[in-house]
C-alpha atoms as a PDB file:
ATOM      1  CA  UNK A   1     -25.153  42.254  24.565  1.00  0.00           C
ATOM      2  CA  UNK A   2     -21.865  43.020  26.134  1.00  0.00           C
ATOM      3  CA  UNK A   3     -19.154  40.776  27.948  1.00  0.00           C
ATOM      4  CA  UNK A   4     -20.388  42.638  31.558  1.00  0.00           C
ATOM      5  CA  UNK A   5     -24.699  41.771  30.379  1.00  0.00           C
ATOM      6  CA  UNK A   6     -23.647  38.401  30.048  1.00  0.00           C
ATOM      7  CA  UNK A   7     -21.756  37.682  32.870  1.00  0.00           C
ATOM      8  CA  UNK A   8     -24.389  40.035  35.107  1.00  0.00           C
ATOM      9  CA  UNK A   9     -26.584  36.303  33.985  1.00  0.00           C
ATOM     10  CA  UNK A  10     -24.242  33.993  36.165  1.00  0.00           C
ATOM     11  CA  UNK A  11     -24.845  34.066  39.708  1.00  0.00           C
ATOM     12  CA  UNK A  12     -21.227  33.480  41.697  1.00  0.00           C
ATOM     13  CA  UNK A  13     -21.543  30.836  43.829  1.00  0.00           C
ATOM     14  CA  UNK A  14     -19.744  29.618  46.982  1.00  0.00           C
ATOM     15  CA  UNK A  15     -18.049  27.239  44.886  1.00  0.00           C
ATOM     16  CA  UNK A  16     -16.536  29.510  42.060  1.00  0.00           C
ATOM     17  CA  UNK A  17     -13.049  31.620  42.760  1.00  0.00           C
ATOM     18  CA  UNK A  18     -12.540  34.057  40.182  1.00  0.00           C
ATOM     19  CA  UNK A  19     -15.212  35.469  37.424  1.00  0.00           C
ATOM     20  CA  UNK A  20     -13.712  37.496  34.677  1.00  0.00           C
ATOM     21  CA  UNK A  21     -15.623  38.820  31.758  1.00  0.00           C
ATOM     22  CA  UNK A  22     -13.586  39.086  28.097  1.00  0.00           C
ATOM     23  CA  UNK A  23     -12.359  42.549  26.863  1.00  0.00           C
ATOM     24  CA  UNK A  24     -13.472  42.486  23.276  1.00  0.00           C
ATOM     25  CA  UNK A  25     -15.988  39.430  23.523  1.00  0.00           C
ATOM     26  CA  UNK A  26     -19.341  38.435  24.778  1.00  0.00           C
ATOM     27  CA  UNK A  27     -18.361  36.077  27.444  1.00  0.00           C
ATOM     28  CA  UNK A  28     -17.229  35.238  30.314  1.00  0.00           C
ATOM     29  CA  UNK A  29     -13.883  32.876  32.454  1.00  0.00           C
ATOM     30  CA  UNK A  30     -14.236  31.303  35.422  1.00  0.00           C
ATOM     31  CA  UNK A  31     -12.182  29.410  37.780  1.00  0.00           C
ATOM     32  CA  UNK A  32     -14.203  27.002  40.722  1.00  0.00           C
ATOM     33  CA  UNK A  33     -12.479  24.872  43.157  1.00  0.00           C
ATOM     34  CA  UNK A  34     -13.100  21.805  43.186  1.00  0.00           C
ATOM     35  CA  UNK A  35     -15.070  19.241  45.091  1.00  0.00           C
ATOM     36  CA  UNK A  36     -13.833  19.594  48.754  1.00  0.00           C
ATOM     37  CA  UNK A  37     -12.300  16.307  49.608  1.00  0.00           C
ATOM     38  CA  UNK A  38     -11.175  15.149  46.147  1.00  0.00           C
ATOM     39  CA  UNK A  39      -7.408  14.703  45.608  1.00  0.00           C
ATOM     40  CA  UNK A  40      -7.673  17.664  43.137  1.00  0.00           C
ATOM     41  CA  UNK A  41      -8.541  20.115  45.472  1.00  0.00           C
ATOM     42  CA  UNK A  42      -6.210  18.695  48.169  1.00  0.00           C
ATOM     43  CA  UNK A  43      -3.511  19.649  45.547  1.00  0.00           C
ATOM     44  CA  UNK A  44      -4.660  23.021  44.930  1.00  0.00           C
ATOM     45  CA  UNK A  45      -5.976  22.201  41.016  1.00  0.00           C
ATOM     46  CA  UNK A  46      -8.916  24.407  40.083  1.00  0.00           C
ATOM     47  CA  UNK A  47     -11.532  23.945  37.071  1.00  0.00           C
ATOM     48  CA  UNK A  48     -11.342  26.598  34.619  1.00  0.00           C
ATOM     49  CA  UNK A  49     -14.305  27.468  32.240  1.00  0.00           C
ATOM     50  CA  UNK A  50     -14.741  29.574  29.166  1.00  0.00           C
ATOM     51  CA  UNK A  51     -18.705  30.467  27.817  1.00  0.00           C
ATOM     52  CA  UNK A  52     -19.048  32.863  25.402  1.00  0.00           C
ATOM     53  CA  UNK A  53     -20.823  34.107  22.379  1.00  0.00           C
ATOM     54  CA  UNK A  54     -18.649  33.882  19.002  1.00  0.00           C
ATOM     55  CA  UNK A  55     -18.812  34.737  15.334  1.00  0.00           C
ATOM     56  CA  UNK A  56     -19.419  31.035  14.526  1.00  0.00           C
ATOM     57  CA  UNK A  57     -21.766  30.356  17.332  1.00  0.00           C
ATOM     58  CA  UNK A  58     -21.919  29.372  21.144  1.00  0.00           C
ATOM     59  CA  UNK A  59     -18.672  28.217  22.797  1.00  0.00           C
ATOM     60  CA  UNK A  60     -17.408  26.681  26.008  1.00  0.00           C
ATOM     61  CA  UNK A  61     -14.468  25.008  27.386  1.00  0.00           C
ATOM     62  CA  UNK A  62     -13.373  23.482  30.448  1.00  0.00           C
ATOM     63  CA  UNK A  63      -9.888  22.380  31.827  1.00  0.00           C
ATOM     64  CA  UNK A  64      -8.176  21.927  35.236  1.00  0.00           C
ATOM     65  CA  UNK A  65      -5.519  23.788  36.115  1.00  0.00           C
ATOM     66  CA  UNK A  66      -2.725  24.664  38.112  1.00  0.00           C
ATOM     67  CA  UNK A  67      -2.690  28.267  39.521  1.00  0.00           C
ATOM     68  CA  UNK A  68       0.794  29.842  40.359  1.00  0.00           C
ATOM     69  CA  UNK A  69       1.448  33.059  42.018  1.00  0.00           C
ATOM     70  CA  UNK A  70       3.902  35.055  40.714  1.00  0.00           C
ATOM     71  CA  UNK A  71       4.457  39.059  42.389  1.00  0.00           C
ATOM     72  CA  UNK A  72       0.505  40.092  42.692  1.00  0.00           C
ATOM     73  CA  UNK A  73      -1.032  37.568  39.202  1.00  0.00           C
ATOM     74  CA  UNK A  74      -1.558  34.724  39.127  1.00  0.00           C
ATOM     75  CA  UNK A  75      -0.988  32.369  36.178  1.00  0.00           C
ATOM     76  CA  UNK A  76      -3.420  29.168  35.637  1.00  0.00           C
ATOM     77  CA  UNK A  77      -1.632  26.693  33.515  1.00  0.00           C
ATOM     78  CA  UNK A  78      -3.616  24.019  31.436  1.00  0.00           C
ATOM     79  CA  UNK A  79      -2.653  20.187  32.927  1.00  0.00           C
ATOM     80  CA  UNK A  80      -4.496  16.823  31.932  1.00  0.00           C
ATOM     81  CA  UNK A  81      -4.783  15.667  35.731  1.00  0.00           C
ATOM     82  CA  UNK A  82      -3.158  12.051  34.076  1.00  0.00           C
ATOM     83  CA  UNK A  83      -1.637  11.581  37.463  1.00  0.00           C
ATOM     84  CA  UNK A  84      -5.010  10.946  38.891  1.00  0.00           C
ATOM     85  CA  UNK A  85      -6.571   7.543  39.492  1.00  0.00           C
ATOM     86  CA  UNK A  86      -9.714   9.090  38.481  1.00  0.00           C
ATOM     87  CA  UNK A  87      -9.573  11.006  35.647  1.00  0.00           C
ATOM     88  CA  UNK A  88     -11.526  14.497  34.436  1.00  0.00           C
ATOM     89  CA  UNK A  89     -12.071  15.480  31.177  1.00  0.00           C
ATOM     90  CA  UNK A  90     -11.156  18.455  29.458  1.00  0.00           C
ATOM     91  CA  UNK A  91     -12.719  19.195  26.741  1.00  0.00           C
ATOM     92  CA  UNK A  92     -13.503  22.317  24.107  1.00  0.00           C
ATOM     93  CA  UNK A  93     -17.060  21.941  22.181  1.00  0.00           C
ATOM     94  CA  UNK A  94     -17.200  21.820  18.491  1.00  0.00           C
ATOM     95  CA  UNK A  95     -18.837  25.202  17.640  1.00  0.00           C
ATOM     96  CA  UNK A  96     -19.964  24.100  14.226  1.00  0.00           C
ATOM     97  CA  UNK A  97     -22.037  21.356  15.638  1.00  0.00           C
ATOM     98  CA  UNK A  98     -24.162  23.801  17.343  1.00  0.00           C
ATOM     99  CA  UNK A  99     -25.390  21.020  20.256  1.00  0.00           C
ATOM    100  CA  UNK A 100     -25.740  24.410  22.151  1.00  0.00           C
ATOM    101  CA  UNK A 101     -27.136  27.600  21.170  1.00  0.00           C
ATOM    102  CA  UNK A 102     -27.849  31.320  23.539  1.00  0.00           C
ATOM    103  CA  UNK A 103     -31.140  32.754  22.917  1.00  0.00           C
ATOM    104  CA  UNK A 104     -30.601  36.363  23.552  1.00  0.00           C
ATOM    105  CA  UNK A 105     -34.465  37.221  24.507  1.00  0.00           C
ATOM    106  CA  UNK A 106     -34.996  34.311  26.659  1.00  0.00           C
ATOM    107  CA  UNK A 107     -31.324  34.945  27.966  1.00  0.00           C
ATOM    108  CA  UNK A 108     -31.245  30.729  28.378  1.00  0.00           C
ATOM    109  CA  UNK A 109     -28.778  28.545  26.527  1.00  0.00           C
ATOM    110  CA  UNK A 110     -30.795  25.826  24.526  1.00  0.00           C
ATOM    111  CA  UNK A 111     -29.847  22.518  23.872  1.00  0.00           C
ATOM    112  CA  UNK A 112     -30.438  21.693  19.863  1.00  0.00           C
ATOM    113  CA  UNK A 113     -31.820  18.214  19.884  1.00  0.00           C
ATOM    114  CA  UNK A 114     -33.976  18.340  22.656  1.00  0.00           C
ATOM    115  CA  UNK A 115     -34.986  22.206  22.951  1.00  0.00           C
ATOM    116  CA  UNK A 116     -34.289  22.128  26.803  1.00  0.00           C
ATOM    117  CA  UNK A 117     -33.545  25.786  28.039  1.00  0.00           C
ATOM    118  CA  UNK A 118     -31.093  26.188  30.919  1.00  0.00           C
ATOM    119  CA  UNK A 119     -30.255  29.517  32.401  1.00  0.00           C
ATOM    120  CA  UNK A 120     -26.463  30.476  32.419  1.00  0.00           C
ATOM    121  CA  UNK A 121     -26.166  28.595  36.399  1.00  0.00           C
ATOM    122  CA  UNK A 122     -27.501  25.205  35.266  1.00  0.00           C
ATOM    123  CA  UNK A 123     -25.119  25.075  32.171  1.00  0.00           C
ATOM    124  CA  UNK A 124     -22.049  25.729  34.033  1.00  0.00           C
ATOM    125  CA  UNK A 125     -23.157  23.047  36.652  1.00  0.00           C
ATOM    126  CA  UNK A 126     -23.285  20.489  33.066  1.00  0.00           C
ATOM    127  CA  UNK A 127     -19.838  21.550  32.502  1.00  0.00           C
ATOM    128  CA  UNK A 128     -18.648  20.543  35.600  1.00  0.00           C
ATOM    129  CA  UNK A 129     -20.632  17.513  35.988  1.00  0.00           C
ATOM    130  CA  UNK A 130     -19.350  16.613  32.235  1.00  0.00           C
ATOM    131  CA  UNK A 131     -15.816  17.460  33.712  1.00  0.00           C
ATOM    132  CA  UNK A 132     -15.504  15.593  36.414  1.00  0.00           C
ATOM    133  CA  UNK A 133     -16.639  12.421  34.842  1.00  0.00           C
ATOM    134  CA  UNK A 134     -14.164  10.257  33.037  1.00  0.00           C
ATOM    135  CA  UNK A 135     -16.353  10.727  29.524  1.00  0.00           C
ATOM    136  CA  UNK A 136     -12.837   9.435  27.794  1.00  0.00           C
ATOM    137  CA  UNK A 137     -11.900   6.040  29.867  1.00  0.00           C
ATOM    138  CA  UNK A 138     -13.025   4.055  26.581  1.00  0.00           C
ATOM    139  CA  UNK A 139     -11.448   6.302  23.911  1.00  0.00           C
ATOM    140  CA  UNK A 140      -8.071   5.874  25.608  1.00  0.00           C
ATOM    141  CA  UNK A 141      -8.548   2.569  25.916  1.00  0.00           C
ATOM    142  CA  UNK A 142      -9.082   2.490  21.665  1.00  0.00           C
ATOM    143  CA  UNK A 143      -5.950   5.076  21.335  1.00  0.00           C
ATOM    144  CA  UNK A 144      -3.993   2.731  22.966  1.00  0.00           C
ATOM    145  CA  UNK A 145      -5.072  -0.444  20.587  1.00  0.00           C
ATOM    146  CA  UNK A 146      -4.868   2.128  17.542  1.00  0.00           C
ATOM    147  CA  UNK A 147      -1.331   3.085  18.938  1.00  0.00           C
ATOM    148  CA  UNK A 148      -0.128  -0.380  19.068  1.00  0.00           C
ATOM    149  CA  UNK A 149      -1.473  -1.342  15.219  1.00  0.00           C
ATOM    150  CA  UNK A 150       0.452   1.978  14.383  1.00  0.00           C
ATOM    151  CA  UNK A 151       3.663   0.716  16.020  1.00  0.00           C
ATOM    152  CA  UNK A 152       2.939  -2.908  14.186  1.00  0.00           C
ATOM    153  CA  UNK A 153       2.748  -1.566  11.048  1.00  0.00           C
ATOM    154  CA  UNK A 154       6.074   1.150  11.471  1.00  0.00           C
ATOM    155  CA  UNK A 155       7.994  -1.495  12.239  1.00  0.00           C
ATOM    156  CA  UNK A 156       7.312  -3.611   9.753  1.00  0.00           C
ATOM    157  CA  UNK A 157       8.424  -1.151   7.029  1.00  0.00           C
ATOM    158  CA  UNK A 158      11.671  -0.987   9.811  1.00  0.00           C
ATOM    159  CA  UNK A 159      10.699   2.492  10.881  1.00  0.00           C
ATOM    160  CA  UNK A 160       9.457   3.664  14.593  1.00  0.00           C
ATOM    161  CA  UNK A 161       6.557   5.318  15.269  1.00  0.00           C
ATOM    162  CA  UNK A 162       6.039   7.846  18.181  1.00  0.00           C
ATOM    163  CA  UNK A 163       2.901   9.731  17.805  1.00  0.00           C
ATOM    164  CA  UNK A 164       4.304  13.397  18.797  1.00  0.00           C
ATOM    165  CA  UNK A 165       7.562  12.860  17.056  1.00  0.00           C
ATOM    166  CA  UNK A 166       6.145  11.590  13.580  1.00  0.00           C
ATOM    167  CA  UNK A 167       3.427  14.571  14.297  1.00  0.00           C
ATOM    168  CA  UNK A 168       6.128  16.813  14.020  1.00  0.00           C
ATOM    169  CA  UNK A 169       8.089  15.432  11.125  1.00  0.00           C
ATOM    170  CA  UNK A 170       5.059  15.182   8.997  1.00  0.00           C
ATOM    171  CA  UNK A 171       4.725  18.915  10.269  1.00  0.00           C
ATOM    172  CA  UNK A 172       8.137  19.835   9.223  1.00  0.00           C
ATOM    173  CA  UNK A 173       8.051  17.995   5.818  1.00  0.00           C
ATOM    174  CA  UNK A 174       5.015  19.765   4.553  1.00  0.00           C
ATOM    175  CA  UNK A 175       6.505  23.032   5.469  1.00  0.00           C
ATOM    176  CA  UNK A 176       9.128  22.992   3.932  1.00  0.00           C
ATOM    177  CA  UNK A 177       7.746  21.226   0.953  1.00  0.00           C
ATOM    178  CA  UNK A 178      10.159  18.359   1.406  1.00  0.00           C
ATOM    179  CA  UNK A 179       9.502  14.793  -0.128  1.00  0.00           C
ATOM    180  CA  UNK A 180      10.235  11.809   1.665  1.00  0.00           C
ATOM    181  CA  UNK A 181      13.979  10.737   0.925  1.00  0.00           C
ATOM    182  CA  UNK A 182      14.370   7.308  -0.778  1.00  0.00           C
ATOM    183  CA  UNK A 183      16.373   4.523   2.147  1.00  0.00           C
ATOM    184  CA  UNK A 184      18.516   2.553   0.945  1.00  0.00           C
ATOM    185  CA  UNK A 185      17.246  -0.830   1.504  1.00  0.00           C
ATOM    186  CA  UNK A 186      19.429  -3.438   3.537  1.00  0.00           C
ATOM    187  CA  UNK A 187      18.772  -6.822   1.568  1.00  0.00           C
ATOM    188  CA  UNK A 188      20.257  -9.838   1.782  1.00  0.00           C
ATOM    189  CA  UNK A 189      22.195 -11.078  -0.936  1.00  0.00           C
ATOM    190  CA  UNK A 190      20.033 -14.392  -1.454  1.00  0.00           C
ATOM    191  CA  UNK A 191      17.328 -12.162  -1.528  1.00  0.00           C
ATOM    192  CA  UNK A 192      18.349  -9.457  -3.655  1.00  0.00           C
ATOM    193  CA  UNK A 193      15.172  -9.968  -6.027  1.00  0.00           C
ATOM    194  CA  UNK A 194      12.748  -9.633  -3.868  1.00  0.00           C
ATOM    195  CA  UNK A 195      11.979  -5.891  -1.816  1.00  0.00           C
ATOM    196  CA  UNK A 196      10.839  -7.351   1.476  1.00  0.00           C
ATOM    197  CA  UNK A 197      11.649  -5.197   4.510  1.00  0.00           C
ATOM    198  CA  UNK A 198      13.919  -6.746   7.104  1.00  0.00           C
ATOM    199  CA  UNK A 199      10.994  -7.422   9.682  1.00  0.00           C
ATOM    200  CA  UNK A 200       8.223  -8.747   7.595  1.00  0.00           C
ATOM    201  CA  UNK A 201      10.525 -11.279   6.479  1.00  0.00           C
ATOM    202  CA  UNK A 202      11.182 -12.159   9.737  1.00  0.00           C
ATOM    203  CA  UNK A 203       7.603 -12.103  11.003  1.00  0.00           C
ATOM    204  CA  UNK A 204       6.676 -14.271   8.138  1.00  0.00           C
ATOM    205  CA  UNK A 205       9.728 -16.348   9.037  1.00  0.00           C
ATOM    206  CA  UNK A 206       8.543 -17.005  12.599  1.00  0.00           C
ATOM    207  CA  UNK A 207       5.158 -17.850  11.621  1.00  0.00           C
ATOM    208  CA  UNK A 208       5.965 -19.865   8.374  1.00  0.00           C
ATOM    209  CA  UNK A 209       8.524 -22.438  10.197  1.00  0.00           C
ATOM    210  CA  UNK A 210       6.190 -23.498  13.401  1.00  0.00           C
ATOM    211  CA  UNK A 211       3.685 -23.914  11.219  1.00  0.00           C
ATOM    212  CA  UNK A 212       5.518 -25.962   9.075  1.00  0.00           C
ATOM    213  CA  UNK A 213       6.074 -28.368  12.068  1.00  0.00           C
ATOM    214  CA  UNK A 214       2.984 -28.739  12.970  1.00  0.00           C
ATOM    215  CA  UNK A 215       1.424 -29.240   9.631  1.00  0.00           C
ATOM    216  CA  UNK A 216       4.635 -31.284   7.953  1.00  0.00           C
ATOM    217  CA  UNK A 217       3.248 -34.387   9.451  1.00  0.00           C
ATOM    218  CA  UNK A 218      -0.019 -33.613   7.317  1.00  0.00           C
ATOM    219  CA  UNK A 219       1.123 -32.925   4.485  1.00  0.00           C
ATOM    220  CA  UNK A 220      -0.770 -35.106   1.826  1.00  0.00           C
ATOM    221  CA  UNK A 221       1.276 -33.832  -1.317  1.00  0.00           C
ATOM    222  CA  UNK A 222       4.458 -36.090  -1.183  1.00  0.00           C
ATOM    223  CA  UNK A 223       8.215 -35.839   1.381  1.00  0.00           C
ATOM    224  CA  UNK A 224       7.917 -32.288   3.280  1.00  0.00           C
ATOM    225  CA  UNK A 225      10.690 -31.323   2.034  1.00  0.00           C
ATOM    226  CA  UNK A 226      12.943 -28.850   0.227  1.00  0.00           C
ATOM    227  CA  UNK A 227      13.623 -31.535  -2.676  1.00  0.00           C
ATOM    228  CA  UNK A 228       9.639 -31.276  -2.731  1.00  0.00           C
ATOM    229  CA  UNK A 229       8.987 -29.075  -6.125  1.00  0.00           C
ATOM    230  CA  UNK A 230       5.669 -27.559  -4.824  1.00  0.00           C
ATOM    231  CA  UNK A 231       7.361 -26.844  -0.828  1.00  0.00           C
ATOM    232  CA  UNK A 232       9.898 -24.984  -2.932  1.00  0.00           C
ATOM    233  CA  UNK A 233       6.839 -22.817  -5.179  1.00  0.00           C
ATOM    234  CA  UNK A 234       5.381 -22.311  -1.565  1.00  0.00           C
ATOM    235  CA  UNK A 235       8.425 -20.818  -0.364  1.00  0.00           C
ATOM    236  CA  UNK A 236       8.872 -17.750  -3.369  1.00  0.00           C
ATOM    237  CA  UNK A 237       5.160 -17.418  -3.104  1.00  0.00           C
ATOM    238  CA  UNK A 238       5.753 -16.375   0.800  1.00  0.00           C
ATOM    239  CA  UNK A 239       8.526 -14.622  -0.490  1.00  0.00           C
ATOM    240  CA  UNK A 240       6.305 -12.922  -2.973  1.00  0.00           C
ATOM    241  CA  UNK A 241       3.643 -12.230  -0.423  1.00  0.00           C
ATOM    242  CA  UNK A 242       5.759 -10.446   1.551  1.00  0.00           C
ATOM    243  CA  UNK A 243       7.258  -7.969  -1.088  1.00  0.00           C
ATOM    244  CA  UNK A 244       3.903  -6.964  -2.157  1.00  0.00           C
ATOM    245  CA  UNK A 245       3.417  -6.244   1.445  1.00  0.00           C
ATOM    246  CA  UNK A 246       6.540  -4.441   2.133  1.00  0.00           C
ATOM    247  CA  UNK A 247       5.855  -2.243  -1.319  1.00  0.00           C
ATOM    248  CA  UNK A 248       2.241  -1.500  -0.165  1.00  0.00           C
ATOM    249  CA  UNK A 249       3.093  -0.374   3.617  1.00  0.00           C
ATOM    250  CA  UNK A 250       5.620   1.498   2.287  1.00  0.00           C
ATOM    251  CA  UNK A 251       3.943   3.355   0.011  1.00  0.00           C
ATOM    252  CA  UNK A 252       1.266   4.190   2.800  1.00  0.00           C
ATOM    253  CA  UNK A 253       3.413   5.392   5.315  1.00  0.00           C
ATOM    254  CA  UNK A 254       5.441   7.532   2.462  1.00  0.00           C
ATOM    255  CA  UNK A 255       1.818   9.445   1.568  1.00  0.00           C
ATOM    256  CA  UNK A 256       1.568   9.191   5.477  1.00  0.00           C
ATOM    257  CA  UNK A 257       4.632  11.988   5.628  1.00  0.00           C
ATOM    258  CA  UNK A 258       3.866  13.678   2.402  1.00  0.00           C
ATOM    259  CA  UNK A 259      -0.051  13.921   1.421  1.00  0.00           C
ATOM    260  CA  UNK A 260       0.646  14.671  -2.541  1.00  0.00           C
ATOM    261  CA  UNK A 261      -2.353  17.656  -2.989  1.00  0.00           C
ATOM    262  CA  UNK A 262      -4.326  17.512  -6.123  1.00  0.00           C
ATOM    263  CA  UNK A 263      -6.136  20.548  -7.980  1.00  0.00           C
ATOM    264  CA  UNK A 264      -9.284  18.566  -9.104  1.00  0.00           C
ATOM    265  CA  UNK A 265      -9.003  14.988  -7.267  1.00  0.00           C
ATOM    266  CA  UNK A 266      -7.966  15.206  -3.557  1.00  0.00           C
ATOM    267  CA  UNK A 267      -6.050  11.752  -2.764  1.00  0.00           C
ATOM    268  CA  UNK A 268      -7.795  10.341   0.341  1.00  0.00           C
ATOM    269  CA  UNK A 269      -6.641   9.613   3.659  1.00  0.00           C
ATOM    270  CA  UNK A 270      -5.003   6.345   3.393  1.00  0.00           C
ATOM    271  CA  UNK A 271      -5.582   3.829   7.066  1.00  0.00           C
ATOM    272  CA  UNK A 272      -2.160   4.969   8.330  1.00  0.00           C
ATOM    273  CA  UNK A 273      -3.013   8.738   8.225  1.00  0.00           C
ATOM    274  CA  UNK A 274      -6.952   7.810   9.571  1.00  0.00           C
ATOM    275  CA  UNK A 275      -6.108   6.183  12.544  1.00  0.00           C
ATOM    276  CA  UNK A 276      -3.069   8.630  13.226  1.00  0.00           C
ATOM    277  CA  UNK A 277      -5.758  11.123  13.010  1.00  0.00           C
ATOM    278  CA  UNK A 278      -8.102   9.122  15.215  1.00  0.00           C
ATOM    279  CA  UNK A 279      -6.146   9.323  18.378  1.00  0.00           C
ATOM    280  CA  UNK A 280      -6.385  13.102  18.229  1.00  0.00           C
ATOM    281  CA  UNK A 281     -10.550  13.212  17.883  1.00  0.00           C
ATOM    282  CA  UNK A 282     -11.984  13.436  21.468  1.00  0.00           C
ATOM    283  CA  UNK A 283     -15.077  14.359  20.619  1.00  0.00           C
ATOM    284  CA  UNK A 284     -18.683  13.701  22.498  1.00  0.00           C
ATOM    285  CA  UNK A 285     -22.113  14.953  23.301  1.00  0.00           C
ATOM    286  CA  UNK A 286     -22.260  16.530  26.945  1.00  0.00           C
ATOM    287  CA  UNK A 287     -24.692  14.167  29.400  1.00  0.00           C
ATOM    288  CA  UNK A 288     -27.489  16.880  30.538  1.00  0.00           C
END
């Protein structure tokens, strides 16, 4: 089957603008307008769909888009549609999961799990439907939480963490092969024995000395006090605390930059690298 045979199985609709078969693959673009009445199609943004049939299996896509004229062509460029109240979802299916396969004699598309057949029509209409629900209103909602536990944790090892720009340096660094550059660490003299980054100190700080208000008046071992032997062992054993800390989150974040690759035993994705990787997984079974 040929990109034309496959397309000849979609019927154009009122709906759809512009239906393109591939040059060179089984399959087929097309751009539909949008719901009349919806903000999207007030501003001129159009839904653009890829089906085909590939080496690895069945694919599709779907975006929105932005079309712009330019001479005679016109250009579609990807967009998000963030600026919307409601939200659509763009999404690109995972061909190795095969949830979708094309059976060439029964020319329908056939849905793994449950064996429902749909013809060519009725699986661009799932697309759309799929599309023009918010299917990702809870997974942003857990990027965001993961986003601000990866900002917690950067700044405690006094570093900042923005997701595109440590993308790219961790993209630059194994490139060019480049290991992460020891910092210089800014201690404090009285502290000078103990490696304990700048802002875990002072988080520990601000949640050692209320606390020590509000339990002073129970303390049952003796004065509260710094002429108390055992306030004193309490105090190096925070301070303690908080260098094993500081050593351990900076380790993470350093194989966070530079994933060390071993021949016979593969290190693991540490929890800094996971949930990094996390925000970037938008995956999901289509609702048919």
């Amino acid at each position: 089957m040929n990109a034309q045979e496959f397309t000849n199985l979609y019927s154009k609709r009122k709906i759809d603008d512009v239906l393109t078969p591939f040059e060179g693959e089984t399959g087929f673009s097309l751009v539909r307008f949008y719901p009349e009445g919806t903000q999207y199609e007030k501003d001129g943004r159009r839904m653009f769909m890829k089906v085909a049939i590939i080496d690895r299996g069945f694919f599709y896509e779907v975006n929105m888009t932005k079309p712009e004229k330019r001479g005679e062509t016109t250009r579609y460029i990807l967009t998000d549609g963030d600026k919307y109240k409601k939200r659509v979802t763009n999404f690109i299916c995972d061909v190795e999961s095969g949830e979708f396969k094309f059976n060439e004699d029964l020319k329908k598309i056939i849905h793994a799990k449950t064996k429902k057949e749909f013809s060519l029509n009725a699986f661009v209409d799932i697309l759309a439907t799929n599309h023009l629900s918010d299917r990702l209103f809870w997974k942003r909602k857990l990027n965001s939480v993961v986003s601000r536990f990866l900002t917690l944790f950067f700044w405690l090892a006094d570093r900042h963490y923005e997701r595109m720009e440590v993308s790219l340096d961790r993209y630059r660094m194994k490139r060019d092969g480049k290991t992460v550059v020891e910092e210089k660490k800014n201690i404090e003299p009285f502290f000078k024995y103990f490696y304990i980054s700048k802002n875990v100190l002072f988080a520990a700080l601000l949640l050692t000395f209320p606390t020590a208000l509000f339990f002073g008046r129970l303390w049952p071992y003796g004065d509260f006090s710094v002429s108390n032997p055992t306030i004193v062992l309490l105090f190096f054993l925070v301070l303690f605390v908080c260098e094993k800390f500081s050593i351990w989150l900076y380790e993470k974040i350093k194989e966070f930059f530079v994933q060390e690759e071993h021949v016979f035993n593969k290190r693991e994705q540490n929890f800094i690298e996971k949930l990094h990787s996390y925000q970037d997984r938008n995956k999901f079974n289509l609702k048919i």
